[in-house]
C-alpha atoms as a PDB file:
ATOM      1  CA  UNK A   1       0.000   0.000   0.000  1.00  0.00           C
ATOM      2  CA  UNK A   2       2.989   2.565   1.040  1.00  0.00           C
ATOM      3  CA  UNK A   3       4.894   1.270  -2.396  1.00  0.00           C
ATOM      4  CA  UNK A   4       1.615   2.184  -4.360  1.00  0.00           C
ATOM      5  CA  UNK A   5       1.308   5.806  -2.535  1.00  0.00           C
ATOM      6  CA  UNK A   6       5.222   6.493  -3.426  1.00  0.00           C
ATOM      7  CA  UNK A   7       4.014   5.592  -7.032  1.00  0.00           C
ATOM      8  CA  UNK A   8       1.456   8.036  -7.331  1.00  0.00           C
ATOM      9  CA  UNK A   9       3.087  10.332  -5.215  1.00  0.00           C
ATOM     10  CA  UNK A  10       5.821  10.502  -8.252  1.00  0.00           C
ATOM     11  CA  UNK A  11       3.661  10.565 -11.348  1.00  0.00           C
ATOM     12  CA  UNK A  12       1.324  13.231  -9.676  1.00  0.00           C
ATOM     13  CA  UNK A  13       5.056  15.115  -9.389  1.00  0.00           C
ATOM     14  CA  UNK A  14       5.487  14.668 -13.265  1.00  0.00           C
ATOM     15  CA  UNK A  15       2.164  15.936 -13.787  1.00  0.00           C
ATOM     16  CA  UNK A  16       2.980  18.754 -12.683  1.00  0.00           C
ATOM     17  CA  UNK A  17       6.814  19.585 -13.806  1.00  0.00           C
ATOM     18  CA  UNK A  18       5.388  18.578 -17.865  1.00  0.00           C
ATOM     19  CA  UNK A  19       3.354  21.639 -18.229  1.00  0.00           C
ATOM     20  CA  UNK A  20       5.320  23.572 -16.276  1.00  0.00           C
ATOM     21  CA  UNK A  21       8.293  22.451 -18.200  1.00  0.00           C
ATOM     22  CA  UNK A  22       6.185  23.232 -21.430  1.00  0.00           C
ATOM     23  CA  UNK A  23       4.958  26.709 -20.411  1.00  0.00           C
ATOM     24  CA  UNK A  24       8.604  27.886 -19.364  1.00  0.00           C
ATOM     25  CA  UNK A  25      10.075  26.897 -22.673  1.00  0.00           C
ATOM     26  CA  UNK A  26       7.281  27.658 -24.923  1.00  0.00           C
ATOM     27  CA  UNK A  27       5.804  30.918 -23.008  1.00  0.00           C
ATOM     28  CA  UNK A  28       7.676  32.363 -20.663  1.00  0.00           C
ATOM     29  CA  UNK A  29      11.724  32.056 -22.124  1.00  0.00           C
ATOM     30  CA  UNK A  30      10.144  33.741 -25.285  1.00  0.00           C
ATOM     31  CA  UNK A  31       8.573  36.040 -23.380  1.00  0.00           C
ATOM     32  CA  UNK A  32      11.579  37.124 -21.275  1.00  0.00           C
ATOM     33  CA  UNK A  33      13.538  36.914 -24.790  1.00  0.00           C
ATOM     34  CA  UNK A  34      11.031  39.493 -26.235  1.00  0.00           C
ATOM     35  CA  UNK A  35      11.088  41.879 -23.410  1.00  0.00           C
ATOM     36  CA  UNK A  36      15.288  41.747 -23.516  1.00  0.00           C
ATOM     37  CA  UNK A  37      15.280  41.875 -27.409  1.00  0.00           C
ATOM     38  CA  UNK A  38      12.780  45.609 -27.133  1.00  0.00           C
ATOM     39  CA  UNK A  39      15.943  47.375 -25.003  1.00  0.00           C
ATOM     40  CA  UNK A  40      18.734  46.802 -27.418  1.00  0.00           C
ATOM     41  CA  UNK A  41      19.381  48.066 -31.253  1.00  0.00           C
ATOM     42  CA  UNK A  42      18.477  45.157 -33.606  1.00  0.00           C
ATOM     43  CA  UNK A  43      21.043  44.885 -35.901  1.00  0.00           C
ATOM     44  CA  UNK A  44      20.027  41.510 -38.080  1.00  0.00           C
ATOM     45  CA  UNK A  45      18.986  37.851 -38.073  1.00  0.00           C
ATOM     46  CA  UNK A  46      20.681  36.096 -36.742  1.00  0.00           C
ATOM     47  CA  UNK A  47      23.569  38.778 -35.681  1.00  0.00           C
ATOM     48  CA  UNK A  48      24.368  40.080 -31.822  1.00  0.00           C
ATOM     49  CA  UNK A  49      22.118  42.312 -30.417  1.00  0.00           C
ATOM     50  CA  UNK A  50      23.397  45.947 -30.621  1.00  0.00           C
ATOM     51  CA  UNK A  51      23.854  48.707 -27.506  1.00  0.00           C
ATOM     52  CA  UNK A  52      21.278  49.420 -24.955  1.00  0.00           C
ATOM     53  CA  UNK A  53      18.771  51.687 -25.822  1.00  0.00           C
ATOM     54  CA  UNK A  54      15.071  53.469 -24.772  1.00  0.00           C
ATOM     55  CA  UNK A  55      14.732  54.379 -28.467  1.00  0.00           C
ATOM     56  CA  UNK A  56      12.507  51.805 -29.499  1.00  0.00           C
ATOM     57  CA  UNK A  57      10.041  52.793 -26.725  1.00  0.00           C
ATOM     58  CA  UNK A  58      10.568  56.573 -26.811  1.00  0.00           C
ATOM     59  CA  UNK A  59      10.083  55.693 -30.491  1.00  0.00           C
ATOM     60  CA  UNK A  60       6.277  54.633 -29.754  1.00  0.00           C
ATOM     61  CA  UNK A  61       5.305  56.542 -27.110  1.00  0.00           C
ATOM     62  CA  UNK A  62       6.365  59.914 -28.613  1.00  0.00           C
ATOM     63  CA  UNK A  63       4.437  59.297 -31.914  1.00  0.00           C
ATOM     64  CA  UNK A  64       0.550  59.993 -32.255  1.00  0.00           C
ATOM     65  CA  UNK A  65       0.312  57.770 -35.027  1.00  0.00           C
ATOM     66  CA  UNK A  66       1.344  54.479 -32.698  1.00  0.00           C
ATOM     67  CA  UNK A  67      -1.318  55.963 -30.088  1.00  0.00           C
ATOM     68  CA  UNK A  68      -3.726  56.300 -32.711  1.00  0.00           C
ATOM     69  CA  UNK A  69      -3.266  52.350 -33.622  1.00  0.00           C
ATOM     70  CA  UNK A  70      -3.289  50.943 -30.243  1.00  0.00           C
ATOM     71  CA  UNK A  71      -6.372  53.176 -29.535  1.00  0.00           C
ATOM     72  CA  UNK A  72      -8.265  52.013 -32.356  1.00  0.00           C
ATOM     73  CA  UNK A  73      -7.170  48.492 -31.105  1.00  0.00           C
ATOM     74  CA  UNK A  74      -8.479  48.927 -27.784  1.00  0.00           C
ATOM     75  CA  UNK A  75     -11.790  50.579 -29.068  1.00  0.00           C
ATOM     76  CA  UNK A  76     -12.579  48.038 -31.421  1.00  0.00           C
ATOM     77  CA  UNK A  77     -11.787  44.831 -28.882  1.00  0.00           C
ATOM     78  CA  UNK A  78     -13.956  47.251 -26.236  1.00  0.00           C
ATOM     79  CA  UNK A  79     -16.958  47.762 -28.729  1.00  0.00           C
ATOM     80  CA  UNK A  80     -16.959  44.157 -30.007  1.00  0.00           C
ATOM     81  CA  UNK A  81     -17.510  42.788 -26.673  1.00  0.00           C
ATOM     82  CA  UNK A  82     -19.827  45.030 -25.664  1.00  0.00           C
ATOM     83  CA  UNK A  83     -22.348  44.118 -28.732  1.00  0.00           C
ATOM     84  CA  UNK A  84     -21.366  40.342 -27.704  1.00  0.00           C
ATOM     85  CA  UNK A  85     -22.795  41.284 -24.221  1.00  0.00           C
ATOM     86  CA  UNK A  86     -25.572  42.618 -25.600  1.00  0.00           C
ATOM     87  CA  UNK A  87     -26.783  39.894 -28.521  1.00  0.00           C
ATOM     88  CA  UNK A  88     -25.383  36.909 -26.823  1.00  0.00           C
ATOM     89  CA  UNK A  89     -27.278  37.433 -23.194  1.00  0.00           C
ATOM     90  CA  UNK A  90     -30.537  37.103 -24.728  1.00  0.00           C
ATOM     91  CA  UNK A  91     -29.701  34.375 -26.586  1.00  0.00           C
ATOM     92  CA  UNK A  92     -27.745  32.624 -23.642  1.00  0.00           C
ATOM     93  CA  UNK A  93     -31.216  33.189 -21.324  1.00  0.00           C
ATOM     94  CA  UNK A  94     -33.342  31.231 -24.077  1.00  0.00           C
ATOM     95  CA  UNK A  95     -31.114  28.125 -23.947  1.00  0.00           C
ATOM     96  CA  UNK A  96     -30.994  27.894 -20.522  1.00  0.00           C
ATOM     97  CA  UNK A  97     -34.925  28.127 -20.166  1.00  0.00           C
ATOM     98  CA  UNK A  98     -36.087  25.831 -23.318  1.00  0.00           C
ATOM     99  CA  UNK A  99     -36.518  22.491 -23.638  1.00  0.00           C
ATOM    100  CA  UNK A 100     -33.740  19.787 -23.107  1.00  0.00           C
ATOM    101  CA  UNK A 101     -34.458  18.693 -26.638  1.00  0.00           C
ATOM    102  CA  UNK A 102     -34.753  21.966 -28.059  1.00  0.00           C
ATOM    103  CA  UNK A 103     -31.550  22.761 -25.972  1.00  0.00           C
ATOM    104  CA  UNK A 104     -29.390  20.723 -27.845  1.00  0.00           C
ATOM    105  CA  UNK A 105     -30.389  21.836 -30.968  1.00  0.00           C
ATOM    106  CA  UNK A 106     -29.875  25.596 -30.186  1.00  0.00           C
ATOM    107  CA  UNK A 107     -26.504  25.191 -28.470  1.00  0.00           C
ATOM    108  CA  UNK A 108     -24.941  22.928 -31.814  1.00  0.00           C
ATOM    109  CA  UNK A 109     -26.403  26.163 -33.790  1.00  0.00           C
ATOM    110  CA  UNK A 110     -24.536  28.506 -31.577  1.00  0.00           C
ATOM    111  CA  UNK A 111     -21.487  26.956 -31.708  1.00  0.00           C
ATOM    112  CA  UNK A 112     -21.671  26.086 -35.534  1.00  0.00           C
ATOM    113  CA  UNK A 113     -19.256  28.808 -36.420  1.00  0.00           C
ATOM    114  CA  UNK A 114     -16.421  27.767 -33.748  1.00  0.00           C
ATOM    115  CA  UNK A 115     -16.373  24.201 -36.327  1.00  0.00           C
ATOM    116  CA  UNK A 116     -15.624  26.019 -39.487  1.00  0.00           C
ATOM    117  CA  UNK A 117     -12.069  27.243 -39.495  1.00  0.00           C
ATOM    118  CA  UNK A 118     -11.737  31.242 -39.409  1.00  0.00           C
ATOM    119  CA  UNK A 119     -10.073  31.771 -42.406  1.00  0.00           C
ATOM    120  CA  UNK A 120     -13.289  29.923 -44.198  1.00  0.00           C
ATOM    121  CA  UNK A 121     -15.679  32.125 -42.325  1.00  0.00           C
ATOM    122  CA  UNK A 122     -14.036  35.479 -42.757  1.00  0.00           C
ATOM    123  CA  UNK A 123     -13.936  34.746 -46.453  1.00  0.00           C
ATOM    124  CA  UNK A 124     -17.359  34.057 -46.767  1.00  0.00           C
ATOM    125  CA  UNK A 125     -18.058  37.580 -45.150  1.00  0.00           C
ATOM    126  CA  UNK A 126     -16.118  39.347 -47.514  1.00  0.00           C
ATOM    127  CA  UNK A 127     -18.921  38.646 -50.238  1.00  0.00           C
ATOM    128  CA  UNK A 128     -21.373  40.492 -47.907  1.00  0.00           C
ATOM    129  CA  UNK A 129     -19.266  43.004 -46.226  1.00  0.00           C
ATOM    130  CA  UNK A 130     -16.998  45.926 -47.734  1.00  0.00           C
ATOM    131  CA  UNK A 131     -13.326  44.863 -46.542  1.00  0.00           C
ATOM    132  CA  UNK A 132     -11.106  47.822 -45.823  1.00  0.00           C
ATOM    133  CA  UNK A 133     -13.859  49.509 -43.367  1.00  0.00           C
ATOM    134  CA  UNK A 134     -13.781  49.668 -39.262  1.00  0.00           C
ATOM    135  CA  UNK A 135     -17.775  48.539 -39.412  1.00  0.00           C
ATOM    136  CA  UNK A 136     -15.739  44.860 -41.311  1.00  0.00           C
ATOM    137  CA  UNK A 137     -13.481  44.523 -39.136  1.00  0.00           C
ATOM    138  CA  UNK A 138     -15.939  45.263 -35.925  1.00  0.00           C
ATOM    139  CA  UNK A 139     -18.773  42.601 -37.375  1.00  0.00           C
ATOM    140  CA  UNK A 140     -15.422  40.011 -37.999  1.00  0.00           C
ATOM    141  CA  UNK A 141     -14.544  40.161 -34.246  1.00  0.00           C
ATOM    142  CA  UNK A 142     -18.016  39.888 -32.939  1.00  0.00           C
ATOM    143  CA  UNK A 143     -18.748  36.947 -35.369  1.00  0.00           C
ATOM    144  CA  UNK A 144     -15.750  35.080 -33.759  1.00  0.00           C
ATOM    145  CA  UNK A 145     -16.461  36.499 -30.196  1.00  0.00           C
ATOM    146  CA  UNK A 146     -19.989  35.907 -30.198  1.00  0.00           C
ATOM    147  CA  UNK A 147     -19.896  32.064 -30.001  1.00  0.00           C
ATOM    148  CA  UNK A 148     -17.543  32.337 -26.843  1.00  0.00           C
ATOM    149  CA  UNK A 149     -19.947  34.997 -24.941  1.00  0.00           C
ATOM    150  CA  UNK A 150     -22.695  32.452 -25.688  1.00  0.00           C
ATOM    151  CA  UNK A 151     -21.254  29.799 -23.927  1.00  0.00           C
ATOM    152  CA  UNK A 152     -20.163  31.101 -20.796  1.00  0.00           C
ATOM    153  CA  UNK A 153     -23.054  33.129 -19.433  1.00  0.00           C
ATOM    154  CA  UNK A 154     -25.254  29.658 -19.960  1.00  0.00           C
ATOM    155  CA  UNK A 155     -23.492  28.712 -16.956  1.00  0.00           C
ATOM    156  CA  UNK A 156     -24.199  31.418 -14.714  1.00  0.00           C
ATOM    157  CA  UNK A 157     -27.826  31.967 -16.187  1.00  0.00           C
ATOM    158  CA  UNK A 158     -28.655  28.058 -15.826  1.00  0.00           C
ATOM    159  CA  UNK A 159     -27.539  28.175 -12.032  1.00  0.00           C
ATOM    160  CA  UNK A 160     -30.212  30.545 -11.241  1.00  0.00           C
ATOM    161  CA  UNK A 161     -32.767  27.873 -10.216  1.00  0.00           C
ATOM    162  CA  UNK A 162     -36.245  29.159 -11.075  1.00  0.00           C
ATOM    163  CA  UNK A 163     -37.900  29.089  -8.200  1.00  0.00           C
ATOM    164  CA  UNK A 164     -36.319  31.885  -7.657  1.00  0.00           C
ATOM    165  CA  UNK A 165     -37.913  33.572 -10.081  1.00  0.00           C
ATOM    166  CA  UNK A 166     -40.801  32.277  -9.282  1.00  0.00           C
ATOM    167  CA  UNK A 167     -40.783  33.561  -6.368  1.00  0.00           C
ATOM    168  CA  UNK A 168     -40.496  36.926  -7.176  1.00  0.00           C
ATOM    169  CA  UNK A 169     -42.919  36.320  -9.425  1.00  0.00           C
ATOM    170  CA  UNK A 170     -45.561  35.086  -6.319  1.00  0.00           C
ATOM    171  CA  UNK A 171     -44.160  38.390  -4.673  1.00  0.00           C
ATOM    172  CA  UNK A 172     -46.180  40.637  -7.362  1.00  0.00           C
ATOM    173  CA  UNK A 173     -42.903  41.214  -9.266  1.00  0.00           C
ATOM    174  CA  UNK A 174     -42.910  41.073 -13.326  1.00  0.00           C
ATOM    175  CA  UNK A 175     -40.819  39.677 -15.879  1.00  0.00           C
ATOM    176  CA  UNK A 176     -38.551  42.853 -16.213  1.00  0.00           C
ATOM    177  CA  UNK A 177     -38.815  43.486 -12.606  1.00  0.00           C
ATOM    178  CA  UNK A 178     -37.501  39.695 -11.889  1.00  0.00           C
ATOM    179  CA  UNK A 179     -35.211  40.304 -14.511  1.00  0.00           C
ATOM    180  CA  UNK A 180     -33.208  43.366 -13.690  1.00  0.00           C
ATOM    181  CA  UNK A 181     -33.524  42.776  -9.571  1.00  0.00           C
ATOM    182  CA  UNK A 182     -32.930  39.554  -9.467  1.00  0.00           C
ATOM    183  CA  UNK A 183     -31.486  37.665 -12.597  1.00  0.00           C
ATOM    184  CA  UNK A 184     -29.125  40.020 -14.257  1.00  0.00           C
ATOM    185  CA  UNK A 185     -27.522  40.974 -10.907  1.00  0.00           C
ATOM    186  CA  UNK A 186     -26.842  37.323 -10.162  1.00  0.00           C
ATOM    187  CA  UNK A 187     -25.311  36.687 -13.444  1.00  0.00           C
ATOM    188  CA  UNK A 188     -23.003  39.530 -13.771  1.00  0.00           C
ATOM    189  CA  UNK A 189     -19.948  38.246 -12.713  1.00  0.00           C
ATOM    190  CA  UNK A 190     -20.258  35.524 -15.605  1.00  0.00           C
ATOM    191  CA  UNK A 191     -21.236  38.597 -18.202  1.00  0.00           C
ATOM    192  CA  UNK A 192     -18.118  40.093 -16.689  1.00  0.00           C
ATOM    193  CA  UNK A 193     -15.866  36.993 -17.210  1.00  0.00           C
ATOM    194  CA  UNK A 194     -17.801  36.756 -20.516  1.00  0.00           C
ATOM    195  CA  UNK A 195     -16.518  40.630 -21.595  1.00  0.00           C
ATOM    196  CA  UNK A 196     -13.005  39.935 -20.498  1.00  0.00           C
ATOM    197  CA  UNK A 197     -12.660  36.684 -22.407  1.00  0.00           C
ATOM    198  CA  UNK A 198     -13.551  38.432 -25.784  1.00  0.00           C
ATOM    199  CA  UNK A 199     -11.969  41.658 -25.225  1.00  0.00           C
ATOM    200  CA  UNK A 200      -9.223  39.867 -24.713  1.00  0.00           C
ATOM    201  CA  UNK A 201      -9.426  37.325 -27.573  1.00  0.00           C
ATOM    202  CA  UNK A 202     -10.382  40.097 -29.922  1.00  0.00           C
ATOM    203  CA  UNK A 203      -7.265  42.359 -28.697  1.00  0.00           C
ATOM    204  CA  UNK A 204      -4.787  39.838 -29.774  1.00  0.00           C
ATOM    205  CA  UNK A 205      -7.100  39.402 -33.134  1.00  0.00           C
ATOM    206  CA  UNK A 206      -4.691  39.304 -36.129  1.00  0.00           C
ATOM    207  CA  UNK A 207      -6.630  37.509 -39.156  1.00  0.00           C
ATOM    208  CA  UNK A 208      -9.905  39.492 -38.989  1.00  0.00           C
ATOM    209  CA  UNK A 209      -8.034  43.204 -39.332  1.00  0.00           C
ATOM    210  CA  UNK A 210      -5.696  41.126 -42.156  1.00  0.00           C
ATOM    211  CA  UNK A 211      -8.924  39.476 -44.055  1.00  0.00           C
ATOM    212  CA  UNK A 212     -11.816  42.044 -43.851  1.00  0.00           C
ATOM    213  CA  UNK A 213      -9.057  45.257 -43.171  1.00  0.00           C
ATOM    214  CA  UNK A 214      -7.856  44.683 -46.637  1.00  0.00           C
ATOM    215  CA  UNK A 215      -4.690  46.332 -45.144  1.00  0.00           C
ATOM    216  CA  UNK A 216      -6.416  49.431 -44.349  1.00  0.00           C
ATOM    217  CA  UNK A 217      -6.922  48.646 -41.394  1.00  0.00           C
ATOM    218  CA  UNK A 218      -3.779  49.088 -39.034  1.00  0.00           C
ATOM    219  CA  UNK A 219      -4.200  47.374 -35.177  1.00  0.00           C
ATOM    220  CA  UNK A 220      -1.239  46.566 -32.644  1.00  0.00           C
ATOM    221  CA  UNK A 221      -1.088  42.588 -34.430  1.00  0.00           C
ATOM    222  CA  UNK A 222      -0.564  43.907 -38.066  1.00  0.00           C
ATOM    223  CA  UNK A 223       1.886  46.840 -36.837  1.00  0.00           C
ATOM    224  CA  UNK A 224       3.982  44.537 -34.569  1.00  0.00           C
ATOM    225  CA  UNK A 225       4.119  42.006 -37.604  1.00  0.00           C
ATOM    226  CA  UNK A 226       4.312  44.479 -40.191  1.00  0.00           C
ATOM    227  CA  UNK A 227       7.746  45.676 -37.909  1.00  0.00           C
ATOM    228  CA  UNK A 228       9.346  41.898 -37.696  1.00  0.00           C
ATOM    229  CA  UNK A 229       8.510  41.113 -41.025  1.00  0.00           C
ATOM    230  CA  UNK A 230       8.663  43.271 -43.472  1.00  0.00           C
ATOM    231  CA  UNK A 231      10.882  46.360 -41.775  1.00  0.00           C
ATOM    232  CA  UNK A 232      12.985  43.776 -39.750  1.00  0.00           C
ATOM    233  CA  UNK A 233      12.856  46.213 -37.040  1.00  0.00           C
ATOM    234  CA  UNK A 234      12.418  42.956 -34.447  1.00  0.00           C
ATOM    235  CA  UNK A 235      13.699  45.654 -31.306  1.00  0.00           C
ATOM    236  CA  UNK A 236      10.699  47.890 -31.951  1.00  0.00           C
ATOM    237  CA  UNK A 237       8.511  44.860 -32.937  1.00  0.00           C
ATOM    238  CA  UNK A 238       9.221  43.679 -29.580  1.00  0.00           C
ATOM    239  CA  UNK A 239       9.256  46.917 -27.588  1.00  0.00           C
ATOM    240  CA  UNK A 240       5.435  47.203 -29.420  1.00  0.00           C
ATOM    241  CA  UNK A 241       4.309  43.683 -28.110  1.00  0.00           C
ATOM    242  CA  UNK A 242       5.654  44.802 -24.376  1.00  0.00           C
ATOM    243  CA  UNK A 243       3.243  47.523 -24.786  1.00  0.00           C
ATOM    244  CA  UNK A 244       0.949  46.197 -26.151  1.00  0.00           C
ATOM    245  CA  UNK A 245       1.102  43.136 -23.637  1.00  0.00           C
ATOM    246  CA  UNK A 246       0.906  45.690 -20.106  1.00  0.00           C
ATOM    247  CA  UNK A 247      -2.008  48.041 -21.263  1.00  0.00           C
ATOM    248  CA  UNK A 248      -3.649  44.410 -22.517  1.00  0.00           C
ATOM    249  CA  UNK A 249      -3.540  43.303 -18.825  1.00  0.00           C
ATOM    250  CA  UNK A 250      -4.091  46.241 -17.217  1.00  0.00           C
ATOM    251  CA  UNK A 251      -7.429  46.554 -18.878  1.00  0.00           C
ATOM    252  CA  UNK A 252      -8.546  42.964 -17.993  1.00  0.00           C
ATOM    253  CA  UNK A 253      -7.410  42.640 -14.837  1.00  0.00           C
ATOM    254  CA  UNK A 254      -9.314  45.691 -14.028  1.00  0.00           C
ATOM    255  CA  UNK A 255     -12.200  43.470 -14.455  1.00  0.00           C
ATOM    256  CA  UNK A 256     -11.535  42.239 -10.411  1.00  0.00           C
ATOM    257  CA  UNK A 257     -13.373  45.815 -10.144  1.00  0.00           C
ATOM    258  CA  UNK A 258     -16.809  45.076 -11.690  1.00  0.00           C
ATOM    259  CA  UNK A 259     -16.177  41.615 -10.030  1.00  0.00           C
ATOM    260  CA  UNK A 260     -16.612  43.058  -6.552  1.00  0.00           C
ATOM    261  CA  UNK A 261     -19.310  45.605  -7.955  1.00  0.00           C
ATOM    262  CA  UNK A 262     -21.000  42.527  -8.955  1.00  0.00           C
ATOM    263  CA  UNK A 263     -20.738  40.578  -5.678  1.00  0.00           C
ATOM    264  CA  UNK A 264     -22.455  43.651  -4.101  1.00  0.00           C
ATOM    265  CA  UNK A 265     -25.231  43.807  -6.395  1.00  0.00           C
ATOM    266  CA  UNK A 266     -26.206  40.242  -6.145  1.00  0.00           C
ATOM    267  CA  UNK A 267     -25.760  39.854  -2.619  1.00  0.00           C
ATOM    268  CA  UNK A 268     -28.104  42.767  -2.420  1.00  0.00           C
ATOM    269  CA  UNK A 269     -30.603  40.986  -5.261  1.00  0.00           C
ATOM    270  CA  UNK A 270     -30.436  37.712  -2.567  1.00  0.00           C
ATOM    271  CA  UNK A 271     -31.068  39.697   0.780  1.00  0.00           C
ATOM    272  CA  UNK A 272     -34.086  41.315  -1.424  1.00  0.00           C
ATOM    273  CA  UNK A 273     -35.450  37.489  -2.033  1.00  0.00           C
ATOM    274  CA  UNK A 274     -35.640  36.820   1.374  1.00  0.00           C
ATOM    275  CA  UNK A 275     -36.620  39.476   2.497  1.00  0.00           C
ATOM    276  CA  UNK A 276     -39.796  38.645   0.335  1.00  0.00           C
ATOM    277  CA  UNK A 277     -39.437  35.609   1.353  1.00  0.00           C
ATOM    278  CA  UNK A 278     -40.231  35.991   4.666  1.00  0.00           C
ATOM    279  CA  UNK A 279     -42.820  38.945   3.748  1.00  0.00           C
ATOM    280  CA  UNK A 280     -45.094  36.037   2.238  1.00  0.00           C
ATOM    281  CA  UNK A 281     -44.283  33.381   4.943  1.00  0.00           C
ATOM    282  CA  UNK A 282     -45.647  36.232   7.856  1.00  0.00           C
ATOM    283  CA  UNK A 283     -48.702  36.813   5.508  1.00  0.00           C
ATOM    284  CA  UNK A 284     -49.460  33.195   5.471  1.00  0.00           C
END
């Protein structure tokens, strides 16, 4: 029995030193080798790495046309998610009150456009959309984020149990009433997670801008791989990805904020309930 523990004891120890042995030399040596690479003169593939320098940063930050790009980036990832939000939460309530049967069908139409690769799908919206325009690149990203939005607030919306909306709706409360008190509250750490997930896929979004941009269309992917390979410039290539990669994170971790907003509002939503509640039990 001791001889089996030490057994599992081991491989559970390789389980854990594979993908950390994976990440290291796959994500974060390449990472570290891209942050080193933006502070030094690039002076060729494959040649040594010239003198230290802040040009390649002073470079971006000190030109309004680099703002420009990674503020249209920003918007576009920011508006995209938003319309997600807003056309996949209806859509993610219906499946999660329907039919089982009905369920099933819905949910393999939802995620239809996740089994078609990209490249196919973006192509077929060129013969229906004007490439080279922000509104083609803006329905591109919310045809690939909308599937993802979809997905995850079915989770939070199915584990409201509805009886309590029922409840609410014994109290004298209607549909909208149940809706914006009690059920959207509840759910909006999952729209939330939901937001951040495409923002964030839709940030680092490099064949939609290239497909249905038509090259017209300049965000932070095509600029940092217009810099590595075309110009060669891999130091300012690299010191835009560093950039690129902070204000990235600093806009989706500042999702812990509406996390906490949201833990307020639903904890009020649930004191409400039972506070109804026990309103009808004391009329009985």
């Amino acid at each position: 029995m001791e001889r089996e523990k030490d057994t599992w004891s081991y491989i559970n120890i390789w389980y854990l030193i594979i993908p950390l042995a994976y990440l290291c030399l796959f994500f974060v040596f390449p990472l570290l080798k891209m942050m080193s690479m933006s502070f030094f003169e690039f002076q060729g593939v494959g040649k040594e790495l010239g003198a230290f320098t802040w040009g390649n940063y002073t470079r971006f930050l000190l030109d309004p046309y680099y703002w420009k790009v990674l503020g249209l980036t920003v918007g576009l990832s920011f508006c995209s998610a938003i319309i997600c939000a807003v056309m996949g939460y209806p859509v993610a309530y219906y499946l999660c009150r329907t039919e089982a049967k009905v369920k099933h069908i819905l949910t393999a139409l939802a995620l239809l456009p996740l089994w078609v690769p990209i490249t196919v799908r973006l192509f077929g919206m060129m013969a229906i959309l004007e490439t080279g325009t922000l509104f083609a690149v803006e329905m591109g990203l919310v045809y690939c984020g909308l599937p993802y939005m979809i997905m995850i607030l079915t989770g939070p919306i199915g584990n409201i149990s509805r009886s309590v909306e029922e409840a609410s709706y014994v109290c004298g409360a209607g549909f909208w009433t149940t809706f914006f008190k009690i059920t959207f509250p509840l759910t909006l750490k999952g729209l939330a997670s939901g937001f951040m997930l495409v923002f964030a896929l839709n940030t680092a979004a490099f064949v939609v801008p290239v497909i249905l941009g038509n090259g017209k269309i300049v965000t932070m992917t095509t600029l940092i791989q217009q810099q590595a390979t075309y110009i060669y410039d891999w130091g300012f290539a690299s010191a835009i990805s560093v950039i690129f990669l902070i204000v990235s994170m600093a806009i989706t971790n500042s999702g812990a904020i509406l996390d906490r907003w949201s833990a307020k509002r639903a904890e009020r939503s649930a004191k409400l309930l039972r506070e109804a509640v026990r309103g009808e039990e004391a009329d009985k």
